[in-house]
PDB file of N, CA and C in Angstrom:
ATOM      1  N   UNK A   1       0.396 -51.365 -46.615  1.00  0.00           N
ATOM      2  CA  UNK A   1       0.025 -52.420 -45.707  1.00  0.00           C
ATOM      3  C   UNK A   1       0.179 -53.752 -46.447  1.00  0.00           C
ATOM      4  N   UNK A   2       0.979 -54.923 -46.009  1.00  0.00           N
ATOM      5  CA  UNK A   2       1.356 -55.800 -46.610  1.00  0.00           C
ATOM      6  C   UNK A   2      -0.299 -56.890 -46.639  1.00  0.00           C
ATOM      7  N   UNK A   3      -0.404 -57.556 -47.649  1.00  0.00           N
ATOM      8  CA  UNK A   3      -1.541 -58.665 -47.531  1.00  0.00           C
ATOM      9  C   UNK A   3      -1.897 -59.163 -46.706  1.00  0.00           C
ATOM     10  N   UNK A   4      -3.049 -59.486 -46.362  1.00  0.00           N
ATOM     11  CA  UNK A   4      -3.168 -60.651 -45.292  1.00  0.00           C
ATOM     12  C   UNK A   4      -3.096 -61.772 -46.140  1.00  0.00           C
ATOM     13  N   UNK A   5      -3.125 -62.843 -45.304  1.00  0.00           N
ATOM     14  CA  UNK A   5      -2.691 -64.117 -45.913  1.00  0.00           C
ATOM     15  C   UNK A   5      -4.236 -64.677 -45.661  1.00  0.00           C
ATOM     16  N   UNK A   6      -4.522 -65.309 -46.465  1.00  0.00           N
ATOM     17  CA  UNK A   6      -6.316 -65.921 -46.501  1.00  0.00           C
ATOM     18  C   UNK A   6      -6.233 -66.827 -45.548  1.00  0.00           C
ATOM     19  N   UNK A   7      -7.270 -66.626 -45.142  1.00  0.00           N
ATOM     20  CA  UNK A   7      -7.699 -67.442 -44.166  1.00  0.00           C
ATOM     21  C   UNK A   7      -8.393 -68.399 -44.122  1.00  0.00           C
ATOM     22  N   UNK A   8      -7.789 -70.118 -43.831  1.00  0.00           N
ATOM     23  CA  UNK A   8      -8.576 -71.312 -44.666  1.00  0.00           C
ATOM     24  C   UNK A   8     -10.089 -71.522 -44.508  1.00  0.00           C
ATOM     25  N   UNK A   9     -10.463 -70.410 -43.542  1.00  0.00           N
ATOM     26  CA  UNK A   9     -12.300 -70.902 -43.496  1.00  0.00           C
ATOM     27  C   UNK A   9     -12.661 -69.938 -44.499  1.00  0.00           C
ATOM     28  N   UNK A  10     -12.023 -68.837 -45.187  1.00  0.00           N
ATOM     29  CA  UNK A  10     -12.818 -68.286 -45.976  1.00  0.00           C
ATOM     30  C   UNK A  10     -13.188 -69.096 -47.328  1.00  0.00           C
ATOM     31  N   UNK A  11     -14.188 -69.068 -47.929  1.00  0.00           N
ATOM     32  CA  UNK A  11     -14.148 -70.234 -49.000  1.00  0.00           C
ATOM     33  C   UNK A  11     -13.754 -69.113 -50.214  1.00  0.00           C
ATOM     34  N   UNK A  12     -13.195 -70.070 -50.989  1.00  0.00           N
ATOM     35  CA  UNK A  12     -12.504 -69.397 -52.181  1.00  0.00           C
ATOM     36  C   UNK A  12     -12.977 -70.619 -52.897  1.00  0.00           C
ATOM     37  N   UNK A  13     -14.139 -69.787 -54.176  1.00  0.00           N
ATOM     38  CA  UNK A  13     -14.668 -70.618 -55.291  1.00  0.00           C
ATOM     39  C   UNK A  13     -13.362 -71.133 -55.995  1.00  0.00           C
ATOM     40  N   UNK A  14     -13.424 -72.365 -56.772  1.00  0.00           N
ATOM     41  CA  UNK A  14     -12.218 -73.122 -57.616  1.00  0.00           C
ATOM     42  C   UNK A  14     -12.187 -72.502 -58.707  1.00  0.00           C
ATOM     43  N   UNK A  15     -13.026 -71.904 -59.378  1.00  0.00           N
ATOM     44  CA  UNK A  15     -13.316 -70.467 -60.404  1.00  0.00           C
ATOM     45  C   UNK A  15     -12.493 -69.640 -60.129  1.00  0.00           C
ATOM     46  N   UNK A  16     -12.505 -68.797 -58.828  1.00  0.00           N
ATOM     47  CA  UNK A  16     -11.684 -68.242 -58.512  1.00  0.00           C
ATOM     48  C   UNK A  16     -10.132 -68.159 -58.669  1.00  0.00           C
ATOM     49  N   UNK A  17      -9.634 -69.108 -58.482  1.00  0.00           N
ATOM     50  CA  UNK A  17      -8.259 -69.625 -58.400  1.00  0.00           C
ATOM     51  C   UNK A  17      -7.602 -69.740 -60.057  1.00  0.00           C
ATOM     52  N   UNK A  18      -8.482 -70.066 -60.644  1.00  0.00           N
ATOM     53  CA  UNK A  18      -8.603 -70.372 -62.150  1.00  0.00           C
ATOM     54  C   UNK A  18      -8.251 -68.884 -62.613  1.00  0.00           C
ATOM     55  N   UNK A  19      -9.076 -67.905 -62.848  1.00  0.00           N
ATOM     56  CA  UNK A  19      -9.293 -66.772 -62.810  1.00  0.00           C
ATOM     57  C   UNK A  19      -8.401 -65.801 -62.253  1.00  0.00           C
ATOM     58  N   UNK A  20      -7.912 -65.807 -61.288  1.00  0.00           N
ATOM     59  CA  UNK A  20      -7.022 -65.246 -60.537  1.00  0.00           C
ATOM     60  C   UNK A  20      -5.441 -65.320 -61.024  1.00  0.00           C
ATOM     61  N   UNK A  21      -4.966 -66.840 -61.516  1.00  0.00           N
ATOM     62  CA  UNK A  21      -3.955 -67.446 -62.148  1.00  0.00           C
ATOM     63  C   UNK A  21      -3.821 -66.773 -63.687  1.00  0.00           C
ATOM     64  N   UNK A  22      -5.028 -67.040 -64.263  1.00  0.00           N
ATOM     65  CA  UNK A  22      -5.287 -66.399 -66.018  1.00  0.00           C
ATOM     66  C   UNK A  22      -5.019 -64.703 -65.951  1.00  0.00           C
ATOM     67  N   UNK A  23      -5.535 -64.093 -65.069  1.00  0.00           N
ATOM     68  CA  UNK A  23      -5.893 -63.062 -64.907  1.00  0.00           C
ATOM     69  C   UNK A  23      -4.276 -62.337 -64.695  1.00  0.00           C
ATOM     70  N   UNK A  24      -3.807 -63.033 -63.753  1.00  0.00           N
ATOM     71  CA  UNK A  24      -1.883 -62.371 -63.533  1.00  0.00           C
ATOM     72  C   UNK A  24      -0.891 -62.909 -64.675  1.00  0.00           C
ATOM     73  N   UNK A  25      -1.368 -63.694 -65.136  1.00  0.00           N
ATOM     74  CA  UNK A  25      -0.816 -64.519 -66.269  1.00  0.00           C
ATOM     75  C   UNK A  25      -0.559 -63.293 -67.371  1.00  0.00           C
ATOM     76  N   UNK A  26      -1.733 -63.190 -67.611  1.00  0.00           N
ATOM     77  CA  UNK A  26      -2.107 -61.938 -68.671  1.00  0.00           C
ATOM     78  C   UNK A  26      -1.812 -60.598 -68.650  1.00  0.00           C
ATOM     79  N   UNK A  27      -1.427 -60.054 -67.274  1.00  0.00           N
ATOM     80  CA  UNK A  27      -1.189 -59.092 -67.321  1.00  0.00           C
ATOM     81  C   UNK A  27       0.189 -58.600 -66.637  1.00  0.00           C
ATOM     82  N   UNK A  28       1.461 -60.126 -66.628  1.00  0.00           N
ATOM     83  CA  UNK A  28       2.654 -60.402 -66.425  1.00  0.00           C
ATOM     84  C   UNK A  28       3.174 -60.820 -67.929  1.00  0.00           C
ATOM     85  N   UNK A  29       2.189 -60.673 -68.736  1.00  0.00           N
ATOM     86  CA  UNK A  29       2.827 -61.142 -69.847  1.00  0.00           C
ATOM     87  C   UNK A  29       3.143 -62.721 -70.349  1.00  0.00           C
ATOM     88  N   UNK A  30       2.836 -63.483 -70.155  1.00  0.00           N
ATOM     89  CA  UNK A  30       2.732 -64.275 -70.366  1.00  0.00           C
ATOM     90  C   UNK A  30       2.092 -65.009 -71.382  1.00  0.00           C
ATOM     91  N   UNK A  31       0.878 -64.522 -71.481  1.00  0.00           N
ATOM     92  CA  UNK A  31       0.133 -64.689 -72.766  1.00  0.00           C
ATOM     93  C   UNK A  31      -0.111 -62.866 -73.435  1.00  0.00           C
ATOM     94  N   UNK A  32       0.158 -62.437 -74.671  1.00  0.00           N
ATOM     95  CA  UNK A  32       0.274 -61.709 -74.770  1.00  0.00           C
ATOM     96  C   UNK A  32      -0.549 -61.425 -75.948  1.00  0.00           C
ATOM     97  N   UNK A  33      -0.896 -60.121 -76.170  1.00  0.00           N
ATOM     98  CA  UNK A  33      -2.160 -59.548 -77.168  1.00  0.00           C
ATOM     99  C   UNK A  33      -2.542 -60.506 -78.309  1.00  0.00           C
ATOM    100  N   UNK A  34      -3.512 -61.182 -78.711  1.00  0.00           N
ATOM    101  CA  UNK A  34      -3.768 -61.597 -79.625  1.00  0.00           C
ATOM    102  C   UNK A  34      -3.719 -63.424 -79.625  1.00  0.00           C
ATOM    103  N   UNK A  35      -2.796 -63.776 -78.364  1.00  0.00           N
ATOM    104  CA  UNK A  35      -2.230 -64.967 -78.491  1.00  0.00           C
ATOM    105  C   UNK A  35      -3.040 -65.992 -77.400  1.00  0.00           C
ATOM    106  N   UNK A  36      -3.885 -66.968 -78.372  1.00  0.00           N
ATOM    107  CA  UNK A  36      -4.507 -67.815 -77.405  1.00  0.00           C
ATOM    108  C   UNK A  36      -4.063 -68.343 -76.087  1.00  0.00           C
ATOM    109  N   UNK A  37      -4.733 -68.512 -75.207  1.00  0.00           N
ATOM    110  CA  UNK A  37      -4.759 -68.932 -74.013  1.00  0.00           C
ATOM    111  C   UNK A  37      -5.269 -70.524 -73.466  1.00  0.00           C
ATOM    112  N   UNK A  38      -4.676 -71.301 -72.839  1.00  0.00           N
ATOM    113  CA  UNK A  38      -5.380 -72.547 -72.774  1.00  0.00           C
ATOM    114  C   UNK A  38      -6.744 -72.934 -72.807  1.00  0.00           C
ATOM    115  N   UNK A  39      -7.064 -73.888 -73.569  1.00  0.00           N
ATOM    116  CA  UNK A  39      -8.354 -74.397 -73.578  1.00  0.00           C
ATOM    117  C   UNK A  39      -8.629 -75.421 -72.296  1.00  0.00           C
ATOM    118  N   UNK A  40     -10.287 -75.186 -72.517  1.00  0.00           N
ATOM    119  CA  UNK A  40     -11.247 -75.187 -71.539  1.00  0.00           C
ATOM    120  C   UNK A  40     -10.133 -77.215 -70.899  1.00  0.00           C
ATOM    121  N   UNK A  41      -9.876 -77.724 -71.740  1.00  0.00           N
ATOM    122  CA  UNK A  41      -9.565 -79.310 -71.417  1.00  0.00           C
ATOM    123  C   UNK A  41      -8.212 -79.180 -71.039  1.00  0.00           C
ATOM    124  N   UNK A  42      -7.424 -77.987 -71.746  1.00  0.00           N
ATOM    125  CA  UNK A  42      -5.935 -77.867 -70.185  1.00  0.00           C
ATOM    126  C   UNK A  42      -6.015 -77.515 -69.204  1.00  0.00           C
ATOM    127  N   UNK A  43      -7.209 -76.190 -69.192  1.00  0.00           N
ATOM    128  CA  UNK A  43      -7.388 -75.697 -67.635  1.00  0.00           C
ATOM    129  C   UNK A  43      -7.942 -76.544 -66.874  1.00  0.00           C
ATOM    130  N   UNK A  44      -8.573 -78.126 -67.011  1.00  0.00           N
ATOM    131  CA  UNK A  44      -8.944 -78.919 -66.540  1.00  0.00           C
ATOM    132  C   UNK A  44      -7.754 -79.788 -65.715  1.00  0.00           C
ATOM    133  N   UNK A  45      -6.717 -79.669 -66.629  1.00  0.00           N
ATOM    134  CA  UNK A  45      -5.900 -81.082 -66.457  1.00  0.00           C
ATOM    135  C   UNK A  45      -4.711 -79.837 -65.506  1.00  0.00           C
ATOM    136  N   UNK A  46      -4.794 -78.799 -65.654  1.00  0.00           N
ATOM    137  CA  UNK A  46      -3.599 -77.932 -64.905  1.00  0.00           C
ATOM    138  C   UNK A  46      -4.110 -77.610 -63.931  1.00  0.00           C
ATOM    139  N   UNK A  47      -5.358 -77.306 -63.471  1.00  0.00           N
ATOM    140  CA  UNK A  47      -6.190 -76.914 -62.302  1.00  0.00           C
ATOM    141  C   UNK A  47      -6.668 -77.607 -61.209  1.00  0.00           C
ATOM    142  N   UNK A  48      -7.192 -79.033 -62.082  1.00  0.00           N
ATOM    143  CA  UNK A  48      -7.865 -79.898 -61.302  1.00  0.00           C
ATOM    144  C   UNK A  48      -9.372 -79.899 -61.317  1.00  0.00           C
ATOM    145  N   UNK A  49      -9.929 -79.159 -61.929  1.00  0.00           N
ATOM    146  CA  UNK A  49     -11.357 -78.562 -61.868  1.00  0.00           C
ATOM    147  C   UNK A  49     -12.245 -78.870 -62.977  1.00  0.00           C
ATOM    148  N   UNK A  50     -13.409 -78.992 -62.716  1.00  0.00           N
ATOM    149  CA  UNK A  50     -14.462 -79.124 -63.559  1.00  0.00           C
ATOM    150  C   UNK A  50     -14.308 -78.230 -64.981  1.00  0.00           C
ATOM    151  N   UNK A  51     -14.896 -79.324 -66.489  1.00  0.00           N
ATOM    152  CA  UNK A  51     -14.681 -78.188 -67.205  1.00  0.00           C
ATOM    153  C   UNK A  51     -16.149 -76.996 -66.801  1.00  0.00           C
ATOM    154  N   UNK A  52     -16.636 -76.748 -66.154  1.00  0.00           N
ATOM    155  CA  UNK A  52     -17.914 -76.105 -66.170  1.00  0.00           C
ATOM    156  C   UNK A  52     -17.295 -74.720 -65.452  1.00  0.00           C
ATOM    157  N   UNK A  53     -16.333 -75.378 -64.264  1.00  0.00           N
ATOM    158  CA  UNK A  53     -15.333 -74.156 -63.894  1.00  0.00           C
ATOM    159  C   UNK A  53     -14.436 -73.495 -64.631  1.00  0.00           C
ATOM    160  N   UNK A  54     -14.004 -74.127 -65.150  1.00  0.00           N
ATOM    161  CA  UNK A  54     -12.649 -73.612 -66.090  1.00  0.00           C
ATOM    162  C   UNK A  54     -13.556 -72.400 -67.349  1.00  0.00           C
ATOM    163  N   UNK A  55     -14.521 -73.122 -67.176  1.00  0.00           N
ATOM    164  CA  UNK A  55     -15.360 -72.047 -68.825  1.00  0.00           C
ATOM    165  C   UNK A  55     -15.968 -70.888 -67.946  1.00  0.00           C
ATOM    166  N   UNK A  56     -16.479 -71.239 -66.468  1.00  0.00           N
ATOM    167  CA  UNK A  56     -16.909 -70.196 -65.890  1.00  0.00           C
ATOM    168  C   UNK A  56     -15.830 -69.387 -65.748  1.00  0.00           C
ATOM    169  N   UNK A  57     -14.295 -69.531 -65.071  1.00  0.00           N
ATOM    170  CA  UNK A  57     -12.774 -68.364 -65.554  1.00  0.00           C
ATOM    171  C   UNK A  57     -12.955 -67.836 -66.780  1.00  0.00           C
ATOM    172  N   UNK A  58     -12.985 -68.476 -67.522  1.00  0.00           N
ATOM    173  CA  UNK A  58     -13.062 -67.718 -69.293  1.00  0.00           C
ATOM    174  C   UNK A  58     -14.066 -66.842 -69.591  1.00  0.00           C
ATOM    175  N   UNK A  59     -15.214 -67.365 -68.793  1.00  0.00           N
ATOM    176  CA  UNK A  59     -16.426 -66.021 -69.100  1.00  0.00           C
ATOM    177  C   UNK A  59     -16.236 -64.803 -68.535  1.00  0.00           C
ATOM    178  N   UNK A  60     -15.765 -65.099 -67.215  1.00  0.00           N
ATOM    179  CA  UNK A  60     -15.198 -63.663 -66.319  1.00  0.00           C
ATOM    180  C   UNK A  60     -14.232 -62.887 -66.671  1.00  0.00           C
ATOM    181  N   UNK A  61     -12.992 -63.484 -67.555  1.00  0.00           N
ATOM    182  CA  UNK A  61     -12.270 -62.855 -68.437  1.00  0.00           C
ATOM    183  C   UNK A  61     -12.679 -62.039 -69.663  1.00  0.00           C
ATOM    184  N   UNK A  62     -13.826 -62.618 -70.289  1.00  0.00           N
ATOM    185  CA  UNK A  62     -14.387 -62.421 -71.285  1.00  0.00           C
ATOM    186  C   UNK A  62     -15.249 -61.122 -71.305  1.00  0.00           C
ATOM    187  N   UNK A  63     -16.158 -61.447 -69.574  1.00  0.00           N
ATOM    188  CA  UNK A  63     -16.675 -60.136 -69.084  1.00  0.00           C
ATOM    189  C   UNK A  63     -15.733 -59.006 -69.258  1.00  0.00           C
ATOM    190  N   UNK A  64     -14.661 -59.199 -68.193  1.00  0.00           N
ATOM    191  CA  UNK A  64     -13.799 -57.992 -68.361  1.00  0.00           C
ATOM    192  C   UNK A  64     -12.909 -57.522 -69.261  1.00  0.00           C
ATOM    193  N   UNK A  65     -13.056 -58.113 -70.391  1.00  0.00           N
ATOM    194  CA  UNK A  65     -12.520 -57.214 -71.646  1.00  0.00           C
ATOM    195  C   UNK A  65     -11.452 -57.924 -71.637  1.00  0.00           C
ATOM    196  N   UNK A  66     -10.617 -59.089 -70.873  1.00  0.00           N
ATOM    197  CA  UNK A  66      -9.388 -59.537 -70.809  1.00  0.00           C
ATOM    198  C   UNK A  66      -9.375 -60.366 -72.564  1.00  0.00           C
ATOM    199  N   UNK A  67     -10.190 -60.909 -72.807  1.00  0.00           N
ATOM    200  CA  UNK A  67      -9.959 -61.996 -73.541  1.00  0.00           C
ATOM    201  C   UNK A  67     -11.674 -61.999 -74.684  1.00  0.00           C
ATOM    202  N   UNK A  68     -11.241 -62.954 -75.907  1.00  0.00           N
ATOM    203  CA  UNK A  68     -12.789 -62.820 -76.535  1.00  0.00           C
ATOM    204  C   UNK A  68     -12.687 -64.192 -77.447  1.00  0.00           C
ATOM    205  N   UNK A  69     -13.501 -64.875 -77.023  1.00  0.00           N
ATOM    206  CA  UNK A  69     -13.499 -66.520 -77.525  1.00  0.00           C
ATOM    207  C   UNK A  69     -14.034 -66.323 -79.113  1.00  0.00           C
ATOM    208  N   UNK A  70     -13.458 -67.376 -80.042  1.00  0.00           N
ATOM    209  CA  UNK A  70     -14.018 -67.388 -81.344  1.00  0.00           C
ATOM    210  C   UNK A  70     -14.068 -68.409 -81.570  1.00  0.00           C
ATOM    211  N   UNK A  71     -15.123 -68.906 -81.915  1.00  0.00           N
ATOM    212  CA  UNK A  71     -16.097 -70.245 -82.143  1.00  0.00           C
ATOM    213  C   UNK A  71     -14.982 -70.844 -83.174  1.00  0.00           C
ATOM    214  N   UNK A  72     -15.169 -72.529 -82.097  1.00  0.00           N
ATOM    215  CA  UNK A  72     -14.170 -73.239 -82.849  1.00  0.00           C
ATOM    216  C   UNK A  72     -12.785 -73.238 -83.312  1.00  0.00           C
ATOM    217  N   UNK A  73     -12.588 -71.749 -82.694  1.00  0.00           N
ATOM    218  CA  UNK A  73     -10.598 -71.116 -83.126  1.00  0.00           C
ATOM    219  C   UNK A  73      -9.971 -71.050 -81.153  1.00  0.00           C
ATOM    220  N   UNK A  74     -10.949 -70.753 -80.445  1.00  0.00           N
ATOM    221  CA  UNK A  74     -10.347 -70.612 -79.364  1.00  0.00           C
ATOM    222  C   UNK A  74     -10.528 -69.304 -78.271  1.00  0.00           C
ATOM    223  N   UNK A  75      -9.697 -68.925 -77.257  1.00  0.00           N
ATOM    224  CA  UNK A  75     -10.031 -67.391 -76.907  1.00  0.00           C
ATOM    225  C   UNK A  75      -8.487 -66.964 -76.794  1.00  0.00           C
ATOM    226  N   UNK A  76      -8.449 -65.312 -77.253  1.00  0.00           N
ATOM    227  CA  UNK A  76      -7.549 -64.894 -77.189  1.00  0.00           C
ATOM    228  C   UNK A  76      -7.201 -63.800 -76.435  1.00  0.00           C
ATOM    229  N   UNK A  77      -5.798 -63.593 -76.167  1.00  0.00           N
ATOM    230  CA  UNK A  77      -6.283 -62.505 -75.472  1.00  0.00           C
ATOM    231  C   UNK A  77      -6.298 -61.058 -75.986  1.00  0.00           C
ATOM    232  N   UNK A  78      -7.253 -59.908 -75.712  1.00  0.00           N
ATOM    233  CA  UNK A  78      -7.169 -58.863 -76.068  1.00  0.00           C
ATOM    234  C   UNK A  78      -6.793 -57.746 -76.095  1.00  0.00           C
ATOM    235  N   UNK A  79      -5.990 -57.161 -76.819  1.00  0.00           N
ATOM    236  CA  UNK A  79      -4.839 -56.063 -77.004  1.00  0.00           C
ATOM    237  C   UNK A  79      -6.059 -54.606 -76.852  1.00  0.00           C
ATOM    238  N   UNK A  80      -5.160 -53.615 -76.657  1.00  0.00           N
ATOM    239  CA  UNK A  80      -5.733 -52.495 -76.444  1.00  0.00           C
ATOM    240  C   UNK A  80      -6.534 -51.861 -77.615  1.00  0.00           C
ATOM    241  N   UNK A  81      -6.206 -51.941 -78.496  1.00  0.00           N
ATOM    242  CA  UNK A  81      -6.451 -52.073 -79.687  1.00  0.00           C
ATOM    243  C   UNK A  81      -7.768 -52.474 -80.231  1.00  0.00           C
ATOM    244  N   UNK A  82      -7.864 -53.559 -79.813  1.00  0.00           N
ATOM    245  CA  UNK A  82      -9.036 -54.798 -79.822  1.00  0.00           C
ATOM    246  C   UNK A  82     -10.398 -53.788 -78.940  1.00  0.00           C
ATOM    247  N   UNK A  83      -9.983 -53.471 -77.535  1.00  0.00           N
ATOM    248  CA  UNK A  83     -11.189 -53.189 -76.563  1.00  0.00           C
ATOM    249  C   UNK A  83     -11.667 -51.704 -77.473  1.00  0.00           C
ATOM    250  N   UNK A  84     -10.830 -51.058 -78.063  1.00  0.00           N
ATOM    251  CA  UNK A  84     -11.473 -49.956 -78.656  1.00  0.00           C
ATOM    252  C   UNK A  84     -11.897 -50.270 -79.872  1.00  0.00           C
ATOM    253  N   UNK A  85     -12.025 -51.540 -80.576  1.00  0.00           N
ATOM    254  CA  UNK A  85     -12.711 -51.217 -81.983  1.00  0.00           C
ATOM    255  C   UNK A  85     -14.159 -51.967 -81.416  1.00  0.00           C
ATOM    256  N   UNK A  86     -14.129 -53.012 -80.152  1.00  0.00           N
ATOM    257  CA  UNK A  86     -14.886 -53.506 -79.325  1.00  0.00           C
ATOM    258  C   UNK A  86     -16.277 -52.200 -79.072  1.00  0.00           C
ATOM    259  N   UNK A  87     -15.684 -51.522 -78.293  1.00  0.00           N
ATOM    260  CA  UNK A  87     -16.688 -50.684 -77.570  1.00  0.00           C
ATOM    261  C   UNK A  87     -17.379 -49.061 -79.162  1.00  0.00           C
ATOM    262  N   UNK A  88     -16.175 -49.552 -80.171  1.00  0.00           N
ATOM    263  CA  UNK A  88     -17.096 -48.762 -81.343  1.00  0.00           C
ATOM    264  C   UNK A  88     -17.944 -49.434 -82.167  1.00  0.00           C
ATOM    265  N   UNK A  89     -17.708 -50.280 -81.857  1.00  0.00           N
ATOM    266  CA  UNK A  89     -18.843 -51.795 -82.698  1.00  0.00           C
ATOM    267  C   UNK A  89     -20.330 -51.909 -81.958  1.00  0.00           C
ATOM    268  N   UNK A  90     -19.952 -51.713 -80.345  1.00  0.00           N
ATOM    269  CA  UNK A  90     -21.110 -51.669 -79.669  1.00  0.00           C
ATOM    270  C   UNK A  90     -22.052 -50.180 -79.572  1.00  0.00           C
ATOM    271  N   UNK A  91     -21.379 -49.266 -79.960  1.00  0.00           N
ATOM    272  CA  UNK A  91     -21.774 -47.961 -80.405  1.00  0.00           C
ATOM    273  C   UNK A  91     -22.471 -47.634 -81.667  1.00  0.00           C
ATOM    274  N   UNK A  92     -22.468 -48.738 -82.246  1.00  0.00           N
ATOM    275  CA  UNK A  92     -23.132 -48.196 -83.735  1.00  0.00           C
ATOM    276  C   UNK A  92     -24.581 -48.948 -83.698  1.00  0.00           C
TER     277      UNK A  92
END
């Protein structure tokens, strides 16, 4: 069944859109294992959006295992590799 096409009264958070963009980005290859992803002040200037939005995309990425920010270096994104030494770190 082909998509529906959204419908302009449904509201679609600006998070969303952010998120949605990062999210196919990442998994079209585009940004690829290990290799930072724009910061919080490009996704501002490429989006249009608050930085408060742009960091709220990055946390939801962050939730889902897509990506893992390191203080002051940036966020990157995370290889398969990564989510399993992840979830044995949280095991011990």
């Amino acid at each position: 069944m082909p998509d529906q096409p959204q419908s302009p009264h449904v509201p679609h958070a600006p998070y969303m859109t952010v998120l949605d963009t990062l999210t196919a980005e990442i998994r079209a290859g585009k940004y690829k294992a290990g290799e930072k992803i724009p910061s919080d002040a490009e996704l501002v200037q490429r989006f249009g959006v608050a930085r408060m939005t742009a960091r709220r995309a990055v946390g939801v990425l962050r939730e889902r295992g897509l990506v893992r920010t390191e203080w002051g270096r940036g966020t990157f994104v995370v290889g398969p590799g990564d989510q399993a030494r992840e979830n044995d770190q949280a095991d011990d």
